[in-house]
Every structure is written in C-alpha cells, then in structure tokens.
N, C-alpha and C. Protein backbone atom coordinates (compact mmCIF):
# COMPACT_ATOMS: atom_id res chain seq x y z
N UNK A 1 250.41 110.75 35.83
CA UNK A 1 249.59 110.70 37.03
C UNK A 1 249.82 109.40 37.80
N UNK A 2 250.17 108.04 37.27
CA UNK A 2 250.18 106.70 37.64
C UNK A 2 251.41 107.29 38.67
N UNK A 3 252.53 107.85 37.65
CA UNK A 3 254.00 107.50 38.51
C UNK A 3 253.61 108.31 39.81
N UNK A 4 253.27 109.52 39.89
CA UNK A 4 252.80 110.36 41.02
C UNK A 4 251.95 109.53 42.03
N UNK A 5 251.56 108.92 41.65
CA UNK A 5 250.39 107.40 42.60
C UNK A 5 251.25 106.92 43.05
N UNK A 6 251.95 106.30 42.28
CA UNK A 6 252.84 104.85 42.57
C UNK A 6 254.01 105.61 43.67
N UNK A 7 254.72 106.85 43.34
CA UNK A 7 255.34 107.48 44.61
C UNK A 7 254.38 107.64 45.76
N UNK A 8 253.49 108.07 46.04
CA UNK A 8 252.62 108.75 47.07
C UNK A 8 252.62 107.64 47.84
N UNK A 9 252.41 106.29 46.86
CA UNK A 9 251.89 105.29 48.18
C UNK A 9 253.19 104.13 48.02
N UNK A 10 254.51 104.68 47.78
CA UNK A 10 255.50 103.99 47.84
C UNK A 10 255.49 104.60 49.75
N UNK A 11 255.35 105.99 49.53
CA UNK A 11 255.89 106.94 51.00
C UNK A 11 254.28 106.41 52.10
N UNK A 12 254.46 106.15 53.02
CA UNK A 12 253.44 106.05 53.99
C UNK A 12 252.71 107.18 54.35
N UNK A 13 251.41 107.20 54.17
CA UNK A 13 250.94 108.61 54.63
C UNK A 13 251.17 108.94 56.16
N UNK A 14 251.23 108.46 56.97
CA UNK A 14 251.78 108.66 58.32
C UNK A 14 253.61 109.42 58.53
N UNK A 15 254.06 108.89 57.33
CA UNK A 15 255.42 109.64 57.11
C UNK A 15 255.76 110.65 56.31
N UNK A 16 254.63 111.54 55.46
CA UNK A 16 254.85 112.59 54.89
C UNK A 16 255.39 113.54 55.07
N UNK A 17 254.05 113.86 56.16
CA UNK A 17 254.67 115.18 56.82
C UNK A 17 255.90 115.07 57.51
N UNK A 18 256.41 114.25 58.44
CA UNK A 18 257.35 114.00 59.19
C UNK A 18 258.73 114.02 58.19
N UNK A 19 258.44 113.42 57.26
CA UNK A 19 259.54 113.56 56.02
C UNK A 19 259.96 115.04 55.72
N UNK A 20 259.02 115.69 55.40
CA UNK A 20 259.02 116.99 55.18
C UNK A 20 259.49 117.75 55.69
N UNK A 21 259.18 117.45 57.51
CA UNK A 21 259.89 118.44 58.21
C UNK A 21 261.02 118.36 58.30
N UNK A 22 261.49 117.05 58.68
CA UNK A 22 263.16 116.78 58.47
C UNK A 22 263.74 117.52 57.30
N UNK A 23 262.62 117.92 55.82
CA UNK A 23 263.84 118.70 54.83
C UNK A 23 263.67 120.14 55.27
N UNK A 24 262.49 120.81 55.88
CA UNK A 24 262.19 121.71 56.56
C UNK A 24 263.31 122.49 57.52
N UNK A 25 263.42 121.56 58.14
CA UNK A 25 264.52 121.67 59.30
C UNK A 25 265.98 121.82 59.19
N UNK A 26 266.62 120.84 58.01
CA UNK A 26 267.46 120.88 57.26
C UNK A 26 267.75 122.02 57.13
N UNK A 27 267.12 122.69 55.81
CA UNK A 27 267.26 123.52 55.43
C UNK A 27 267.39 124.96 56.37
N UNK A 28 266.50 125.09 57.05
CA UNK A 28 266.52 126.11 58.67
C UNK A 28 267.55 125.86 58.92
N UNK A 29 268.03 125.32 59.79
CA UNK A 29 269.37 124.71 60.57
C UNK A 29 270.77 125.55 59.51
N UNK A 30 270.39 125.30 58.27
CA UNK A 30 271.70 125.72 57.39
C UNK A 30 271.62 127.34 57.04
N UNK A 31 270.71 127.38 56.98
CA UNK A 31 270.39 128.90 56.59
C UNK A 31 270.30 129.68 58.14
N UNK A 32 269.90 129.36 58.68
CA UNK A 32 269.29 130.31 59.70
C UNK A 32 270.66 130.67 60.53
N UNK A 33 271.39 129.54 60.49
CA UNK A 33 272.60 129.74 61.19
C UNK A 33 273.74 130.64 60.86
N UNK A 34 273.60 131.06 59.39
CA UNK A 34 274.37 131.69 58.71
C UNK A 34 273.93 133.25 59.01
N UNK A 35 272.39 133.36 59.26
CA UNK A 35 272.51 134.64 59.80
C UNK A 35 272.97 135.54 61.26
N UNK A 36 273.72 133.91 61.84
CA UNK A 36 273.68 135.19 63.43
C UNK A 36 275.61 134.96 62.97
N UNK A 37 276.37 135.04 61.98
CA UNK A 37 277.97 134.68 61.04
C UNK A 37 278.42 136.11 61.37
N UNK A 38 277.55 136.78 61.76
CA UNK A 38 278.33 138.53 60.74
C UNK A 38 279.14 138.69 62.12
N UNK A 39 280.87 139.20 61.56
CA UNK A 39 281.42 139.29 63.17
C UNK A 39 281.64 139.16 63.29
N UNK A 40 281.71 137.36 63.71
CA UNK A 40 282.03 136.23 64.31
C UNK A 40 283.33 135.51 64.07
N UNK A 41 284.13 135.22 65.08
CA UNK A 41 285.25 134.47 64.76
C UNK A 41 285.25 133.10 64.62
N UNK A 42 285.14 132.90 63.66
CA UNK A 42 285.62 131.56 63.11
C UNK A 42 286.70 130.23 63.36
N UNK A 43 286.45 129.12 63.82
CA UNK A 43 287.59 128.55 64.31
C UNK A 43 287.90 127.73 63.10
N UNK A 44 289.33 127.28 63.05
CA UNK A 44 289.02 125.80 62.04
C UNK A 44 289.74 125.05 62.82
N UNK A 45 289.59 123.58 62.53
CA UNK A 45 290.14 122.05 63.40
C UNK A 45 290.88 121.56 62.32
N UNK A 46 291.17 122.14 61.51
CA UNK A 46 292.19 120.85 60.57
C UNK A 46 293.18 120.84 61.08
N UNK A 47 293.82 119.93 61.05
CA UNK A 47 295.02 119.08 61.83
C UNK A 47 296.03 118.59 60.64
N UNK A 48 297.31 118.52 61.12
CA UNK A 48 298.09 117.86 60.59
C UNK A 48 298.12 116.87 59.48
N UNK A 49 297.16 115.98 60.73
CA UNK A 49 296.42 114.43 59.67
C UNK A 49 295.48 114.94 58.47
N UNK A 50 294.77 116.20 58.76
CA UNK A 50 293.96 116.62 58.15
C UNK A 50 294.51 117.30 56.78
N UNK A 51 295.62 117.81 56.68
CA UNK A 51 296.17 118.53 55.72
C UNK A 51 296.92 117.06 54.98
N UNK A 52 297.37 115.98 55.09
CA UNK A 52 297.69 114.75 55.23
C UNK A 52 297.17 113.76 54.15
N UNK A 53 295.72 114.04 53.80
CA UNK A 53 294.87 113.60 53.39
C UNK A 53 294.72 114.28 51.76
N UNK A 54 294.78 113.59 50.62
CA UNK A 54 294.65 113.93 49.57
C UNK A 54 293.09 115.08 48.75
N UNK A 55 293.28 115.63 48.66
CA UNK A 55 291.92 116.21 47.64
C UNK A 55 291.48 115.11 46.38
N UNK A 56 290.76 114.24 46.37
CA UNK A 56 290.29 113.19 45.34
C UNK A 56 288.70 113.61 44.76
N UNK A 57 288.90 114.33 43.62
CA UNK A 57 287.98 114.94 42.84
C UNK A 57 286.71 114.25 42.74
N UNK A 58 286.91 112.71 42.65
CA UNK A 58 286.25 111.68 42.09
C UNK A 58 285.42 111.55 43.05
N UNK A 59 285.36 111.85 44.10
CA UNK A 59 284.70 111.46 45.60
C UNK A 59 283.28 112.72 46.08
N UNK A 60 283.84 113.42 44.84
CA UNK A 60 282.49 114.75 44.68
C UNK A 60 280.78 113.15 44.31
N UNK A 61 281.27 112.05 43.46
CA UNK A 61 280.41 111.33 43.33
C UNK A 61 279.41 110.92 44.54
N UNK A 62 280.09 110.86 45.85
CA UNK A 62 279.52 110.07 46.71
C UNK A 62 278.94 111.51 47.82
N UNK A 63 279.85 112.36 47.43
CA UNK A 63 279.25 113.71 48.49
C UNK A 63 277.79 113.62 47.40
N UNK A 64 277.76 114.40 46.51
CA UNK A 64 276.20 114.73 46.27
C UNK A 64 275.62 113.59 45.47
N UNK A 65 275.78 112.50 45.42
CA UNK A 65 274.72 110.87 45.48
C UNK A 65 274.54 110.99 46.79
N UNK A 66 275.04 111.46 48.12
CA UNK A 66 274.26 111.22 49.76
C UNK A 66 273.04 111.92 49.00
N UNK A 67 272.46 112.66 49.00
CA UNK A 67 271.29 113.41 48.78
C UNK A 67 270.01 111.86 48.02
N UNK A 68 270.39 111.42 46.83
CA UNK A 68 269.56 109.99 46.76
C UNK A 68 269.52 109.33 47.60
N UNK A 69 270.72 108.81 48.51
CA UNK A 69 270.99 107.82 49.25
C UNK A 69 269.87 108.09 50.60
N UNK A 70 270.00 109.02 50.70
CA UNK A 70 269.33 109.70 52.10
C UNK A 70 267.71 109.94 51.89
N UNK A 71 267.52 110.38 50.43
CA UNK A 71 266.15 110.27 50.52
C UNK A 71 265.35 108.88 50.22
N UNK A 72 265.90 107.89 49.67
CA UNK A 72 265.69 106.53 49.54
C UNK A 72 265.79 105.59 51.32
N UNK A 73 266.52 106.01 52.01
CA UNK A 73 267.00 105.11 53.28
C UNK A 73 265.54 105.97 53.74
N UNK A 74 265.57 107.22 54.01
CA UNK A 74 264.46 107.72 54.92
C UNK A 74 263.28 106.91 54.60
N UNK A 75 262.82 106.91 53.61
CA UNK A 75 261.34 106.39 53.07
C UNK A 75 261.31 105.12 53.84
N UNK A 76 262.79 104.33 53.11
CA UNK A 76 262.82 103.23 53.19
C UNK A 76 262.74 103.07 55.48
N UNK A 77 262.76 103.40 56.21
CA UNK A 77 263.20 103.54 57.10
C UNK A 77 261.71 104.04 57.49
N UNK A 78 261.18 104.40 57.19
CA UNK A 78 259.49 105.00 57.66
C UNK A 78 258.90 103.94 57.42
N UNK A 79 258.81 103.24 55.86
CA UNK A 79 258.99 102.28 55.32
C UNK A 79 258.23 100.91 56.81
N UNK A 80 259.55 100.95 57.30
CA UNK A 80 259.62 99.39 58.34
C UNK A 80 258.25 99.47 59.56
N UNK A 81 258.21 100.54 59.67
CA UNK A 81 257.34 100.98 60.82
C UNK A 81 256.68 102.82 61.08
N UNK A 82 255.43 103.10 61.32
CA UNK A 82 255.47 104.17 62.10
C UNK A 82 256.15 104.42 63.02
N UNK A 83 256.28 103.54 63.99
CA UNK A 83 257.50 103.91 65.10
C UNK A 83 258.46 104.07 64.90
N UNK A 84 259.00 103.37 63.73
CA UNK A 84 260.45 103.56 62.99
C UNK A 84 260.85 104.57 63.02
N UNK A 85 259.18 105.40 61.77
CA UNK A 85 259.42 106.18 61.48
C UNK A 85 260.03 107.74 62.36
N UNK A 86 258.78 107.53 63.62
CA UNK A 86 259.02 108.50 64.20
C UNK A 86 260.12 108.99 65.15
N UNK A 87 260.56 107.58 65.19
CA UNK A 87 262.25 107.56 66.20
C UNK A 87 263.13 107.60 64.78
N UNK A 88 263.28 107.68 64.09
CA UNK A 88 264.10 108.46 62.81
C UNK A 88 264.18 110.13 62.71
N UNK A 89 262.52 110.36 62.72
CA UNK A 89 262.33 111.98 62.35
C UNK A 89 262.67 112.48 64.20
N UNK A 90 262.48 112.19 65.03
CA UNK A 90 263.10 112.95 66.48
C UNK A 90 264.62 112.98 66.43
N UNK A 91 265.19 111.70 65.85
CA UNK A 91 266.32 111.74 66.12
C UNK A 91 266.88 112.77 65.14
N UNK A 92 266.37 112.85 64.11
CA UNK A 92 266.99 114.29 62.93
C UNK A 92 266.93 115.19 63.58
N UNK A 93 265.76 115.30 63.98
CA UNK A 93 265.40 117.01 64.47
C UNK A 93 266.47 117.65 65.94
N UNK A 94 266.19 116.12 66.14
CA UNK A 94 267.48 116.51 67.69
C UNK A 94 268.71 116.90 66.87
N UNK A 95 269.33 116.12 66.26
CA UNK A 95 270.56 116.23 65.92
C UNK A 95 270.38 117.74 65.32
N UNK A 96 269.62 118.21 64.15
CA UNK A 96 269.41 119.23 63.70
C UNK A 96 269.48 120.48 64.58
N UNK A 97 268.95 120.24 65.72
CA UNK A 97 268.71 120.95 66.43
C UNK A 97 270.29 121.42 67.27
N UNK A 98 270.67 120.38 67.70
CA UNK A 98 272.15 120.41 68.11
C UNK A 98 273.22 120.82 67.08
N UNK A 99 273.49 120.56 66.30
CA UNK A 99 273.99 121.55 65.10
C UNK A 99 273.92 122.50 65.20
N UNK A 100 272.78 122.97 65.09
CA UNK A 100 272.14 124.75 65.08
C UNK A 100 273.00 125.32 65.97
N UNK A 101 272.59 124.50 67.44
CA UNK A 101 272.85 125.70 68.84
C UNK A 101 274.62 125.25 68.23
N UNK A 102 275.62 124.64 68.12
CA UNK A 102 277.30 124.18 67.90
C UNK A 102 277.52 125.56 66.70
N UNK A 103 276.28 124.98 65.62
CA UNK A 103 277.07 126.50 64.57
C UNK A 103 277.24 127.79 65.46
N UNK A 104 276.28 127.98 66.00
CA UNK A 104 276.25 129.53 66.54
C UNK A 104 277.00 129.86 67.36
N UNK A 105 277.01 128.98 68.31
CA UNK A 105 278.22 129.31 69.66
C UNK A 105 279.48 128.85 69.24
N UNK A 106 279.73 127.78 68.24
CA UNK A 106 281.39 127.84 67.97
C UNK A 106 281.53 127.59 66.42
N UNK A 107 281.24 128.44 65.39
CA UNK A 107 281.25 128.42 64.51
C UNK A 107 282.86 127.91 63.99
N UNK A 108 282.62 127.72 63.02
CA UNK A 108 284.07 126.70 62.38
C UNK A 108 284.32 127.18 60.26
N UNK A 109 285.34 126.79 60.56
CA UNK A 109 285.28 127.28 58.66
C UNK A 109 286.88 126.48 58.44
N UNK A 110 287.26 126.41 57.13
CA UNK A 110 288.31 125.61 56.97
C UNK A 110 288.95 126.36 55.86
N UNK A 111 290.20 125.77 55.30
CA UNK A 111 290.57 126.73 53.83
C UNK A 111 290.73 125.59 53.02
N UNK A 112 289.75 125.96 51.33
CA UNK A 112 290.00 125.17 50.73
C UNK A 112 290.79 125.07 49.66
N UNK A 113 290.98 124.12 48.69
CA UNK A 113 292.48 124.15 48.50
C UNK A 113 292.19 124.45 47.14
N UNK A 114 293.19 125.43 46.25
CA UNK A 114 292.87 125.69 44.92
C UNK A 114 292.99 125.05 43.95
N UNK A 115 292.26 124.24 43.01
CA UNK A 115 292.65 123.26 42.38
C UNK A 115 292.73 124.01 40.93
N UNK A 116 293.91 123.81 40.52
CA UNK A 116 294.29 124.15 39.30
C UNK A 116 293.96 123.55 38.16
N UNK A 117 293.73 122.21 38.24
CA UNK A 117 293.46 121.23 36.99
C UNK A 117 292.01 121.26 36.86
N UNK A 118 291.65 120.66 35.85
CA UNK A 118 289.94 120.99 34.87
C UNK A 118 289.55 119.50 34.38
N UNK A 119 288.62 118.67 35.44
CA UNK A 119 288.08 117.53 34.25
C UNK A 119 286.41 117.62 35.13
N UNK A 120 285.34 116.93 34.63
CA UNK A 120 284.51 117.03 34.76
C UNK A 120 284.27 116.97 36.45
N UNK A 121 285.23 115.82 37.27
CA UNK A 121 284.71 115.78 38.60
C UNK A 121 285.23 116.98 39.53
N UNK A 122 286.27 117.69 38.94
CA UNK A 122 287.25 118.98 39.62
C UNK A 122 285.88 119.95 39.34
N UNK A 123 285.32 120.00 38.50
CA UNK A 123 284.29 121.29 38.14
C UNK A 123 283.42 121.16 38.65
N UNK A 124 282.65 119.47 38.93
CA UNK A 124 281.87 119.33 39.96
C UNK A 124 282.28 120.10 41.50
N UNK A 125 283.19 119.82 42.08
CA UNK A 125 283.51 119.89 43.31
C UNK A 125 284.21 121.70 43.06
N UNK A 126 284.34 122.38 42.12
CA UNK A 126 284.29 123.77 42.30
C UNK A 126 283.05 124.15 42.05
N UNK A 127 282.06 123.46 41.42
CA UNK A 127 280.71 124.06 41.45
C UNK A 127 280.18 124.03 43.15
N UNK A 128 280.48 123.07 43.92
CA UNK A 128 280.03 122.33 44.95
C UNK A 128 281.00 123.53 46.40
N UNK A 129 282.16 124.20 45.75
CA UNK A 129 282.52 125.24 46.80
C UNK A 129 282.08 126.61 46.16
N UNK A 130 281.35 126.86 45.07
CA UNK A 130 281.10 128.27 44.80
C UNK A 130 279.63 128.04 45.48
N UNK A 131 278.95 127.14 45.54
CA UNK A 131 277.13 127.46 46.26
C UNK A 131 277.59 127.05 47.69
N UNK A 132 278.32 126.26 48.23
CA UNK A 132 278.36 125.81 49.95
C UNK A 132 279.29 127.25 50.51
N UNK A 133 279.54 127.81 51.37
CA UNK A 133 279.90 128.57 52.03
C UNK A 133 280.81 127.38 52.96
N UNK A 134 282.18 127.89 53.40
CA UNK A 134 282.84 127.09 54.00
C UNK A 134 282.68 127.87 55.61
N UNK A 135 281.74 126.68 56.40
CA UNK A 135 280.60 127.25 57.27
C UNK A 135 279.42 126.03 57.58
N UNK A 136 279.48 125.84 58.69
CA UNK A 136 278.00 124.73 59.40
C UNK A 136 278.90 124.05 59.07
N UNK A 137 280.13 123.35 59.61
CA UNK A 137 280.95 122.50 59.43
C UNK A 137 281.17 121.37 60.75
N UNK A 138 281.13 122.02 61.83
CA UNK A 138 281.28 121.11 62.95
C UNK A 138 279.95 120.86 63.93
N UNK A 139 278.93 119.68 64.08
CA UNK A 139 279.22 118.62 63.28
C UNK A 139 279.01 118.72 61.99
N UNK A 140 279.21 117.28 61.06
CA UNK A 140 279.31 117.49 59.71
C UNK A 140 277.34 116.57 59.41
N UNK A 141 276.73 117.67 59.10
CA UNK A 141 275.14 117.25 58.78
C UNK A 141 275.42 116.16 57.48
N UNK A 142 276.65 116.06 56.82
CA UNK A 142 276.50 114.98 55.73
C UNK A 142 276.97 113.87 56.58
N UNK A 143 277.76 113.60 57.00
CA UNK A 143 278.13 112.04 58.16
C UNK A 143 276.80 111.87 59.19
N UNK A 144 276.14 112.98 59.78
CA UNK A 144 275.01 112.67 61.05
C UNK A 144 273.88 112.05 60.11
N UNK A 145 273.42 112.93 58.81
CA UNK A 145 272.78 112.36 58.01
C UNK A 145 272.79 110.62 57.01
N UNK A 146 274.15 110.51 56.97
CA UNK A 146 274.14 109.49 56.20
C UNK A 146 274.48 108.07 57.33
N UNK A 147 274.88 108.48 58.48
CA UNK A 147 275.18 107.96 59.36
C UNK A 147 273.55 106.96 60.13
N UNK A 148 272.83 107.82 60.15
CA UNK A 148 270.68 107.98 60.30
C UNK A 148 270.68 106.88 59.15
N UNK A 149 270.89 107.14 58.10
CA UNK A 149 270.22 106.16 57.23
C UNK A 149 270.67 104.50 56.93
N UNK A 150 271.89 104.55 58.11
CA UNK A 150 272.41 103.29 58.63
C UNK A 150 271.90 102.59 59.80
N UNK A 151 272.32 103.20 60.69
CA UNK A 151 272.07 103.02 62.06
C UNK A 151 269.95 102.75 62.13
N UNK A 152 269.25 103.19 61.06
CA UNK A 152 267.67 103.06 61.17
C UNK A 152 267.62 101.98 60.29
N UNK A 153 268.23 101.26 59.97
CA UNK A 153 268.40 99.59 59.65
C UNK A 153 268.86 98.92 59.91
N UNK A 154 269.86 99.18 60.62
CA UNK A 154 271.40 98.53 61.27
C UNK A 154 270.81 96.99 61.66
N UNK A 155 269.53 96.60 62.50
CA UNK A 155 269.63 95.61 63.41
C UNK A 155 267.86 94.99 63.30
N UNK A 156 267.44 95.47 61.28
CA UNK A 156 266.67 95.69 61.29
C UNK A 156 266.49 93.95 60.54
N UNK A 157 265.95 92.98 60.89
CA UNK A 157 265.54 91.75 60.31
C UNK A 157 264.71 91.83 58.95
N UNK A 158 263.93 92.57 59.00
CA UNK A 158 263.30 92.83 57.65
C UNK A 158 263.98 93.48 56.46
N UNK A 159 265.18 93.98 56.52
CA UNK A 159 266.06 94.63 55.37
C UNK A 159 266.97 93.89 55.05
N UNK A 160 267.14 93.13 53.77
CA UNK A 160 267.77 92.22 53.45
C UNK A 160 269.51 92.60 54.40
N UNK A 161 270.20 91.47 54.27
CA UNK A 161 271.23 91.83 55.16
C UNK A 161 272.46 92.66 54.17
N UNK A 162 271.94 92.29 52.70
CA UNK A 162 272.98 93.25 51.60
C UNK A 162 273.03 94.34 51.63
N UNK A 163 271.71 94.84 51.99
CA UNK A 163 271.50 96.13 52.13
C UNK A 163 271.84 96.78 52.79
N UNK A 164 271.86 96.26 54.20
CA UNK A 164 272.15 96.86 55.65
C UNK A 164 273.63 97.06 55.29
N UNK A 165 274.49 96.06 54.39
CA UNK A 165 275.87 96.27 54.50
C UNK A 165 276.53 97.62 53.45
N UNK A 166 275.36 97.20 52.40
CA UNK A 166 275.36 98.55 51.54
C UNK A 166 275.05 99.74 52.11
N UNK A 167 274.29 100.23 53.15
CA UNK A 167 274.10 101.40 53.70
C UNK A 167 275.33 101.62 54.51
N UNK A 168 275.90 101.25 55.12
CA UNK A 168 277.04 101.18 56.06
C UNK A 168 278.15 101.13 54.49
N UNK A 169 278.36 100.72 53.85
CA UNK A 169 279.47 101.36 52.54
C UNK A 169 279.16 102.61 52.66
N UNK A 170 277.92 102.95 51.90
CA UNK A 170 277.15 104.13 51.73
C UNK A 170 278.27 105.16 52.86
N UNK A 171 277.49 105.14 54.10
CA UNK A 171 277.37 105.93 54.75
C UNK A 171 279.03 106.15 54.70
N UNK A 172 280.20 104.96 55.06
CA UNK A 172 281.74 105.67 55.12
C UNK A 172 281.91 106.57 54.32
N UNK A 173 281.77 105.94 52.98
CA UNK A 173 282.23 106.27 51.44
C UNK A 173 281.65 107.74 51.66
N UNK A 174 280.49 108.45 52.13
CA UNK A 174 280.44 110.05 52.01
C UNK A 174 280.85 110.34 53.03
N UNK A 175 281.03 109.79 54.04
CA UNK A 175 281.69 110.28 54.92
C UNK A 175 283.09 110.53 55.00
N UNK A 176 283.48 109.84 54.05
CA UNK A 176 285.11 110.01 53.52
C UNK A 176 285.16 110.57 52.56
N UNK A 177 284.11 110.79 51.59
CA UNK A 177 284.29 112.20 50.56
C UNK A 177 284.17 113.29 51.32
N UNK A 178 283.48 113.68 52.51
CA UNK A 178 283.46 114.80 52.69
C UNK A 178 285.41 115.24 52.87
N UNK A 179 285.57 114.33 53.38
CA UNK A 179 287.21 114.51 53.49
C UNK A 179 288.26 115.15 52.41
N UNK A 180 288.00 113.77 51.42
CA UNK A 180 288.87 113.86 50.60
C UNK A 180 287.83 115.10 49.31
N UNK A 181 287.05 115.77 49.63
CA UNK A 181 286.68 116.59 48.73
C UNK A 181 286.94 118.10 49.52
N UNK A 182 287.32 118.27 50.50
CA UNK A 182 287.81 118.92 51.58
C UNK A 182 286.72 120.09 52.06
N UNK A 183 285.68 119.45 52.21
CA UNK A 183 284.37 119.90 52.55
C UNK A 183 284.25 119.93 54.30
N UNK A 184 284.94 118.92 54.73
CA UNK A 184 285.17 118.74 56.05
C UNK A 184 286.61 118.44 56.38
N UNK A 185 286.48 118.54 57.77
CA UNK A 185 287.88 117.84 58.52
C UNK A 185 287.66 116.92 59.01
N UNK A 186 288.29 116.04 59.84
CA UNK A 186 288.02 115.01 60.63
C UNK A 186 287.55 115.22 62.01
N UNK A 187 287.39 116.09 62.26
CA UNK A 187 286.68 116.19 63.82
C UNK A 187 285.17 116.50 63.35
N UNK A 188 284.75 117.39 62.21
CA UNK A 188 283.53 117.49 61.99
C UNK A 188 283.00 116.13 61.70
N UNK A 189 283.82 114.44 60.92
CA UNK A 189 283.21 114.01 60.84
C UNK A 189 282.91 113.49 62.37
N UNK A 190 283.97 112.88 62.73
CA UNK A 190 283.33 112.28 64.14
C UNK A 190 282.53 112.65 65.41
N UNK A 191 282.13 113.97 64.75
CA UNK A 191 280.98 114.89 65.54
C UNK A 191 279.72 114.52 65.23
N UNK A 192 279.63 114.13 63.82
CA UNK A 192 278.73 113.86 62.99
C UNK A 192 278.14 112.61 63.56
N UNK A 193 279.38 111.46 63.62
CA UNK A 193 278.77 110.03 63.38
C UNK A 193 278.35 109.77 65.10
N UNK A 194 279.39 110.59 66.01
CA UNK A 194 278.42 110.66 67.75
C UNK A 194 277.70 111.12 67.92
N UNK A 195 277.39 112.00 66.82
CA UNK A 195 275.93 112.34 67.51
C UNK A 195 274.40 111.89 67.16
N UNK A 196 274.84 111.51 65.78
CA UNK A 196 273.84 110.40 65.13
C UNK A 196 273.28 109.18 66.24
N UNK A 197 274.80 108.62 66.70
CA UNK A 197 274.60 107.45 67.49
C UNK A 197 273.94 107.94 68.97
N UNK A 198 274.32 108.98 69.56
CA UNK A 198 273.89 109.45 70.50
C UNK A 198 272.34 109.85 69.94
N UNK A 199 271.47 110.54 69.33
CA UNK A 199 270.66 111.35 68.85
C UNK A 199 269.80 109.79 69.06
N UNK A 200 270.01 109.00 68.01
CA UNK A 200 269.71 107.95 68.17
C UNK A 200 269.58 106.63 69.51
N UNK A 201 270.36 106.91 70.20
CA UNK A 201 269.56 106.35 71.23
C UNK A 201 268.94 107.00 72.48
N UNK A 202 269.15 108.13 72.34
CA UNK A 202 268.69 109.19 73.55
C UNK A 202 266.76 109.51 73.15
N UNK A 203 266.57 109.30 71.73
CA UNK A 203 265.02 109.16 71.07
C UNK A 203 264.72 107.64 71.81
N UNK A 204 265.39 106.58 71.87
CA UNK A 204 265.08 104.88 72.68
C UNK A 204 264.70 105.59 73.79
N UNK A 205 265.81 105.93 74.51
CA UNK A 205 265.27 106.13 76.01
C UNK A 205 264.48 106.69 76.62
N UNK A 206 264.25 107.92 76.20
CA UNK A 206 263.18 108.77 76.33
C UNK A 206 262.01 108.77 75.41
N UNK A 207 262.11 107.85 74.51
CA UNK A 207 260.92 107.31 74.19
C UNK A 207 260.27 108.31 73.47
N UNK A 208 260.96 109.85 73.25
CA UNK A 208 260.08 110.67 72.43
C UNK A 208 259.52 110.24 71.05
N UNK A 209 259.79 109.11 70.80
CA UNK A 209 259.38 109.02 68.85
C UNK A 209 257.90 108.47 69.07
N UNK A 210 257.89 108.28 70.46
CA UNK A 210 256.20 108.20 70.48
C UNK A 210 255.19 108.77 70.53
N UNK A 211 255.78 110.45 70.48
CA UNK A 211 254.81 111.54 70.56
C UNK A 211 254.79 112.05 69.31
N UNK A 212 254.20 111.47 68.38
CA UNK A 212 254.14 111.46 67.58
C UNK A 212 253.13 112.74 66.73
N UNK A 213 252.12 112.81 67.91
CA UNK A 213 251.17 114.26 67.99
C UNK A 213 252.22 115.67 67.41
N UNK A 214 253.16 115.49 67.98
CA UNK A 214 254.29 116.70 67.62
C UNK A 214 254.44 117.15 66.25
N UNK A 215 254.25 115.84 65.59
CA UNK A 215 254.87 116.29 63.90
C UNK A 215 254.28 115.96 63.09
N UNK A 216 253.00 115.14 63.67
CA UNK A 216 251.74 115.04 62.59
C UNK A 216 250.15 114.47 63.35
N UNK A 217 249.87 115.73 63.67
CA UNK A 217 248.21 115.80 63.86
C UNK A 217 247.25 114.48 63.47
N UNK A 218 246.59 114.12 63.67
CA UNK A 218 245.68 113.33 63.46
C UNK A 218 244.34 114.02 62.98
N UNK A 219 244.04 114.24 61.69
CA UNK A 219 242.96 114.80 61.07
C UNK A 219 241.39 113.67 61.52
C-alpha cells in the first residue's frame, strides 16, 4: 500500500488524468487506424540508404526500454510544472492526432527482413514483428514520442544538465533502433522528430496548453 502512495504522489494529481489520456490516445491512434487498412494501398519509403543500413538485433534493447524512458520523462515533465504539464499532453494529442489523419490518407508499410539466426535479442525483435503489424509507420510515434520527452526538458534549468543530455542519447539511440531493428525507415523517422518539434511549438503559440479545462475538469 506504501509503494502505491509513494507512486500516486510521485505523479501530480493535476497530471493524472492528462497522463492517461495521452496512453488513451496512443493506443486509439494505433488501433483505430488499422481499421479504415482493408483495401488500401500501401506505400513504402525505404530508400537505397535505407536498405544500406544494417539489421542490429541488439538495438531491440532501446526500441522497447522507449516505453520506461517515456513513461519516466512524462511524469518527470508534468513533474516541472502544470503548465509544463499541459503543453506536453496538447502537444501529444496534436501530434497523435496528426498521425491518425497521415495513417489513413497515406498509409505506409515496409518489408521486413528474415532473420535466420537465433540468440536471445533476434527472438526479441521476432517477437516484436509477430505483435506490431508492419503499418502506422509514417510518422514514426516511437521518434515523435521519444523526441517529447526531450524537447519537454531541453531548456529546462531545473533538470540537472546530465539528464537533459541523457534524454537527448535516449531519444537518438531509439530513434536509431527503430532503424536498425527495421521497424522504420528514415523518412518515418524524420517525420517523427518535425513534428514533435513543430507539435511542440505550435502548443507555445497558440497557447492551447492553457486550456487546460479540456483534459481535466476541476471537481
């Protein structure tokens, strides 16, 4: 019961719900998109450079560690401020949102490559293409995501400066597994990391992270 305490009020109650919806949304965005697939022609963007690029098994480590990384930066990132918080969760939902409408109108898929050899990180990363559907690829929600949990500390004085440099490792390092685990191409990532940056300051300007009424009521 303590540890369940000691989480609850690690997370800000002002950032719960807002947390939530971002996995809410997530999850929508990936699923929901898959149902308007049936039909549909499929493009893929791999390139030259893209075929170029090695399959490195080992890099399955940093694709599914984003999932800690991302839920630790968010907190941590609500963490600094309510306002933080809420120009974090607009900027997801935008980006989320933009994803959605890109899967549907230009859906994308890639071919992945058959790996013949067997050690624990190869089985990871065939476990990791028998549940993902090769699909919701352009932009890449693992670079826009891990990209968020940089850029919402980037210039932040209160986060030690190791950290800030560790999130920015963070964020390449899966952003370059998605590569070298051939989960993505290279145009999905750099779809990913503009629109993060865009998503992110288009919530500054328009100032939506202040309507905060949107994503959590005031009881």
């Amino acid at each position: 019961m303590r540890r369940i305490r000691s989480i609850y009020n690690f997370i800000p109650q002002y950032a719960v719900i807002p947390l939530l919806l971002c996995v809410v949304i997530n999850f929508s965005v990936y699923s929901g998109a898959r149902l308007f697939y049936k039909n549909r022609v499929f493009h893929d963007l791999t390139t030259n450079l893209d075929n170029m690029i090695p399959v490195v098994p080992i890099f399955i480590i940093f694709y599914l560690g984003s999932y800690l990384f991302w839920i630790f930066n968010y907190i941590l990132i609500s963490r600094i401020s309510e306002e933080n918080c809420y120009r974090l969760v607009i900027s997801d939902i935008l980006g989320k949102l933009i994803c959605f409408i890109i899967y549907i109108t230009f859906p994308t898929t890639n071919i992945r490559p058959n790996i013949v050899e067997s050690n624990i990180f190869v089985d990871m990363l065939k476990f990791v293409y028998s549940v993902d559907a090769a699909n919701n690829l352009f932009p890449s929600i693992h670079v826009l995501v891990s990209w968020y949990c940089f850029i919402g500390i980037r210039n932040n004085k209160t986060i030690p400066v190791w950290y800030r440099y560790f999130s920015l490792f963070m964020a390449i390092m899966i952003s370059i597994s998605t590569l070298t685990t051939k989960q993505h191409v290279i145009a999905d990532v750099i779809a990913g990391l503009v629109l993060a940056e865009v998503t992110w300051k288009l919530s500054l300007q328009l100032q939506l992270y202040r309507a905060k009424k949107l994503v959590n009521q005031e009881v």
